[in-house]
N, C-alpha and C. Protein backbone atom coordinates (compact mmCIF):
# COMPACT_ATOMS: atom_id res chain seq x y z
N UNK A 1 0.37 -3.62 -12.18
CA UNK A 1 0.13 -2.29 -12.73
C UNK A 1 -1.08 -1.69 -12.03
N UNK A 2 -0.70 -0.56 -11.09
CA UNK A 2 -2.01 0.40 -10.94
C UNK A 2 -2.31 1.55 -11.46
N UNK A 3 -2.60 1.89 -12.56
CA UNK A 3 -3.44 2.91 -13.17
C UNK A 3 -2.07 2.87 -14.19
N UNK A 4 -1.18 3.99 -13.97
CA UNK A 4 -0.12 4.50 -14.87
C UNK A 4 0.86 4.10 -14.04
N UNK A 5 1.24 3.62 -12.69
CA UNK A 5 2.25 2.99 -12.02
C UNK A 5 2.62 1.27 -12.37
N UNK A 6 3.76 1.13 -12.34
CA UNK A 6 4.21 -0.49 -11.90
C UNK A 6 5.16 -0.28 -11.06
N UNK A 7 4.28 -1.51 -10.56
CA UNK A 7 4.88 -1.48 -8.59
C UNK A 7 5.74 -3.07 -8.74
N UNK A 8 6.65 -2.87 -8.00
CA UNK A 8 7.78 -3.87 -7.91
C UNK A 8 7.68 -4.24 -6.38
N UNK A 9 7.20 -5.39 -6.31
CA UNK A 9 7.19 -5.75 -4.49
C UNK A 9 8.84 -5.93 -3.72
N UNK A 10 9.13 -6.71 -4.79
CA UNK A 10 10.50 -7.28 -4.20
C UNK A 10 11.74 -6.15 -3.78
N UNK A 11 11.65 -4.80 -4.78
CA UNK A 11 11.89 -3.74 -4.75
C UNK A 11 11.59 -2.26 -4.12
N UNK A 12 10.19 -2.64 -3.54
CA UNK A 12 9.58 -1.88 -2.97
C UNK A 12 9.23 -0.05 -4.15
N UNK A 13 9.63 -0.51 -5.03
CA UNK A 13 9.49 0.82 -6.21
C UNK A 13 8.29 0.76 -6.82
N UNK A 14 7.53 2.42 -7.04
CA UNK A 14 6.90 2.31 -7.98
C UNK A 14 6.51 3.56 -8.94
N UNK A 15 6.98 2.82 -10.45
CA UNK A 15 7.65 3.64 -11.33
C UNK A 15 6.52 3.87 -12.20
N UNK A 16 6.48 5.06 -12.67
CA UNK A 16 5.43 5.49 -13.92
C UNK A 16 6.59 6.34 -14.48
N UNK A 17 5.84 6.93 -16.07
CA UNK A 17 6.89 7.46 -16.76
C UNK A 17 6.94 8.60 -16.42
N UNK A 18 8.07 8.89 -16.11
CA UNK A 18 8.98 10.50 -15.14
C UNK A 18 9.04 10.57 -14.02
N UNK A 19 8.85 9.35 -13.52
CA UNK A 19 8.68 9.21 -11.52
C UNK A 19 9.12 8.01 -11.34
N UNK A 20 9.77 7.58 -10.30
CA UNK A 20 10.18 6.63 -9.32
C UNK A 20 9.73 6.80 -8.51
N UNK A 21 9.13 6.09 -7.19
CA UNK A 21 9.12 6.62 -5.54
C UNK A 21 9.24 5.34 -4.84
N UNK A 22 10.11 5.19 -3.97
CA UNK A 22 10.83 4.18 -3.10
C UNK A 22 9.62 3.90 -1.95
N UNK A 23 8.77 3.22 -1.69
CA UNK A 23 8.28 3.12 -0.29
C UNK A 23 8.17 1.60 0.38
N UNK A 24 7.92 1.83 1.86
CA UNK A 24 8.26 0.86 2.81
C UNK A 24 7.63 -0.10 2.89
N UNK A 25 8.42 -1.06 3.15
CA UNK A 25 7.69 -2.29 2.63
C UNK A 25 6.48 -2.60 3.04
N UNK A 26 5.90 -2.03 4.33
CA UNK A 26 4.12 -1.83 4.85
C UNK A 26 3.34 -1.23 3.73
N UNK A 27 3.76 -0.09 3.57
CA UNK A 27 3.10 0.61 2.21
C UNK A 27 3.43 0.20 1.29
N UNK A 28 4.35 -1.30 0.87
CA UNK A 28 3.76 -1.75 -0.22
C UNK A 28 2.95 -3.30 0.15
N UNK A 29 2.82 -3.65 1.32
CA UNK A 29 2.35 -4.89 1.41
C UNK A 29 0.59 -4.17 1.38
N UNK A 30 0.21 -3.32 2.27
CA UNK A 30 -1.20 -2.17 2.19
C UNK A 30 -1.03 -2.02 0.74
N UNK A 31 -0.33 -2.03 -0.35
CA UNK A 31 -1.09 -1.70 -2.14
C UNK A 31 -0.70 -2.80 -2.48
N UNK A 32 -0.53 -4.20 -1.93
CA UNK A 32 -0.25 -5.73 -3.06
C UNK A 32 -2.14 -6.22 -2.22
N UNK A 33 -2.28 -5.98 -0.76
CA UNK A 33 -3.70 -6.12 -0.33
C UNK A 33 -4.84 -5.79 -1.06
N UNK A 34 -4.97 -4.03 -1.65
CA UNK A 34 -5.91 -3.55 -1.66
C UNK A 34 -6.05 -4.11 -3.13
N UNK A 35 -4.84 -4.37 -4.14
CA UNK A 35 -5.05 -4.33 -5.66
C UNK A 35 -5.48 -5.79 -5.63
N UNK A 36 -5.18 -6.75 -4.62
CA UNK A 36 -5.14 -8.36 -4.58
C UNK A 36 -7.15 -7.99 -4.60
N UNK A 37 -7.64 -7.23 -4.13
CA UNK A 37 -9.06 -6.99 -3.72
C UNK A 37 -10.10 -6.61 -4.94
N UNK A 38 -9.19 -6.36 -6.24
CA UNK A 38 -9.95 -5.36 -6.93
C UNK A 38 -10.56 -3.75 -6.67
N UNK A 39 -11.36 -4.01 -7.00
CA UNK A 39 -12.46 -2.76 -6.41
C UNK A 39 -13.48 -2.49 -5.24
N UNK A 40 -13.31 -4.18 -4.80
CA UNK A 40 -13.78 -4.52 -3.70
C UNK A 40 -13.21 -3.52 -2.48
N UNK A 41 -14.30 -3.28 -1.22
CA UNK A 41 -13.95 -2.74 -0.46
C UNK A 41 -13.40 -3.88 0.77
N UNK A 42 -11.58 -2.88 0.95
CA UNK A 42 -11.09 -4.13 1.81
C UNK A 42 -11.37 -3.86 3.61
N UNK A 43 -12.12 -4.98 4.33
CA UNK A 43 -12.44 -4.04 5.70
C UNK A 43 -10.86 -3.80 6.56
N UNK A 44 -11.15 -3.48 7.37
CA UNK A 44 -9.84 -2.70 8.41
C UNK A 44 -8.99 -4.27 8.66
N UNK A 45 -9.96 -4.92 9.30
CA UNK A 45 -9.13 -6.30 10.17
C UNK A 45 -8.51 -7.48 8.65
N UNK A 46 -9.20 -6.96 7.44
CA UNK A 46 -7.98 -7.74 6.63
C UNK A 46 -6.94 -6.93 6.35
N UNK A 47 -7.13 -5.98 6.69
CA UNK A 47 -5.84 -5.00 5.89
C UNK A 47 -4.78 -4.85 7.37
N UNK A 48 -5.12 -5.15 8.58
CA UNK A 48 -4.12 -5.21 9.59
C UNK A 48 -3.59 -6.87 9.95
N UNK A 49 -4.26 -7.85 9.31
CA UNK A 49 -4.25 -9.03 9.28
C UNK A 49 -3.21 -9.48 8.16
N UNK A 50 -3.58 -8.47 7.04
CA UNK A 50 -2.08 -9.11 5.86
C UNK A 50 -1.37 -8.00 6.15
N UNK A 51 -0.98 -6.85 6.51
CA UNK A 51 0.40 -6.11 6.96
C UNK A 51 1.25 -6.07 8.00
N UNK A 52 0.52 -6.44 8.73
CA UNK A 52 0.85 -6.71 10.52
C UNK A 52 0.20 -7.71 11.11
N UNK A 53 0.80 -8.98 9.92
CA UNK A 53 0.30 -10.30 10.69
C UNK A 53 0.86 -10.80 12.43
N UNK A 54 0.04 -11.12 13.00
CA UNK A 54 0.21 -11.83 14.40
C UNK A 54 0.93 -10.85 15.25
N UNK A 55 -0.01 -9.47 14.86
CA UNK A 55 0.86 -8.21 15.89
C UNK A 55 -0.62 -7.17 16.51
N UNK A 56 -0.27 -7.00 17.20
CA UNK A 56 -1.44 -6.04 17.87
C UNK A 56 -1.02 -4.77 17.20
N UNK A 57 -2.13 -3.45 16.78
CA UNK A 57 -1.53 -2.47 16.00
C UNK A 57 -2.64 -1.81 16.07
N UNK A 58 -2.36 -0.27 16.27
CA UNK A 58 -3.47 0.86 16.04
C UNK A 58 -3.92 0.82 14.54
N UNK A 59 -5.28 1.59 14.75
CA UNK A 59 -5.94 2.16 13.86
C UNK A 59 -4.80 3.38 12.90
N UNK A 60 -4.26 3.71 13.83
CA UNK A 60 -3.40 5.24 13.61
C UNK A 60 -2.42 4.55 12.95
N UNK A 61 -1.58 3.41 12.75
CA UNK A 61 -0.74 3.03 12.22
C UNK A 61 -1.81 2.29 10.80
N UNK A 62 -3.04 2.07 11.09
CA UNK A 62 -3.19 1.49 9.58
C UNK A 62 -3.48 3.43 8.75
N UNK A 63 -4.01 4.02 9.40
CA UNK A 63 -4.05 5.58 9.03
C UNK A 63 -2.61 5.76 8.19
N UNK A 64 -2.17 6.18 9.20
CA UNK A 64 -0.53 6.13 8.74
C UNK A 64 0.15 5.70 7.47
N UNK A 65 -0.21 4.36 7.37
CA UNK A 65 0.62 3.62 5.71
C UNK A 65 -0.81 3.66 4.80
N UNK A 66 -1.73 4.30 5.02
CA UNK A 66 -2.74 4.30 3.57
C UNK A 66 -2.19 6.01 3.71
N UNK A 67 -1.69 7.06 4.49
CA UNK A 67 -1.60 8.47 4.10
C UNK A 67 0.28 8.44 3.15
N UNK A 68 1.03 7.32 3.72
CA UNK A 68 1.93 7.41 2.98
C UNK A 68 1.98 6.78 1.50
N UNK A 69 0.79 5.85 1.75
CA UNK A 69 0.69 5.40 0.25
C UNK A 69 0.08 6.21 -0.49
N UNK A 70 -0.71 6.95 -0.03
CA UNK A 70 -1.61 7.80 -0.85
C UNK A 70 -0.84 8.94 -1.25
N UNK A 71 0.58 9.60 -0.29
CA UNK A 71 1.53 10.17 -0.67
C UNK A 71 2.31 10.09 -1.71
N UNK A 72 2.67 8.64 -1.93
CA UNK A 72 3.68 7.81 -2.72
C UNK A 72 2.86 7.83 -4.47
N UNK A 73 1.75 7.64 -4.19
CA UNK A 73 0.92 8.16 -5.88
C UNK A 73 0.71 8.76 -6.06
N UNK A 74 0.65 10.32 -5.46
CA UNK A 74 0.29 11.39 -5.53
C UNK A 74 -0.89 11.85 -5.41
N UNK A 75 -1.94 10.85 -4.40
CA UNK A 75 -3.54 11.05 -4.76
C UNK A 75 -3.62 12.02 -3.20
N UNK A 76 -4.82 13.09 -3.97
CA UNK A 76 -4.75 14.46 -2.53
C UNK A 76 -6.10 14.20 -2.15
């Protein structure tokens, strides 16, 4: 549970009451990372280390799945 959402990994859904939103399984492995963290601040190289394990990867692609996650909850 994050805030008013429950997020389903296996499903990639995450449902609050009057919303569904389907997202990709990066943008949900980037919100099982950050919530696994608490409130803690998570740095860059763990958050490209648990989404894109044993892969070389831009900055612009970790950009990328925190703007679609941040899409996917509705935070502006």
């Amino acid at each position: 549970v994050i805030g008013a959402w429950q997020a389903t990994r296996s499903t990639g859904q995450l449902v609050r009451p009057g919303r569904a939103v389907a997202v990709e399984p990066k943008v949900m492995d980037l919100l099982w990372c950050l919530t696994a963290h608490g409130t803690a601040v998570v740095p860059r190289d763990t958050l490209i280390e648990t989404c894109w394990p044993r892969r070389v990867v831009t900055d612009d692609a970790l950009a990328r799945t925190v703007s679609k996650l941040r899409q996917a909850l509705g935070d502006t």
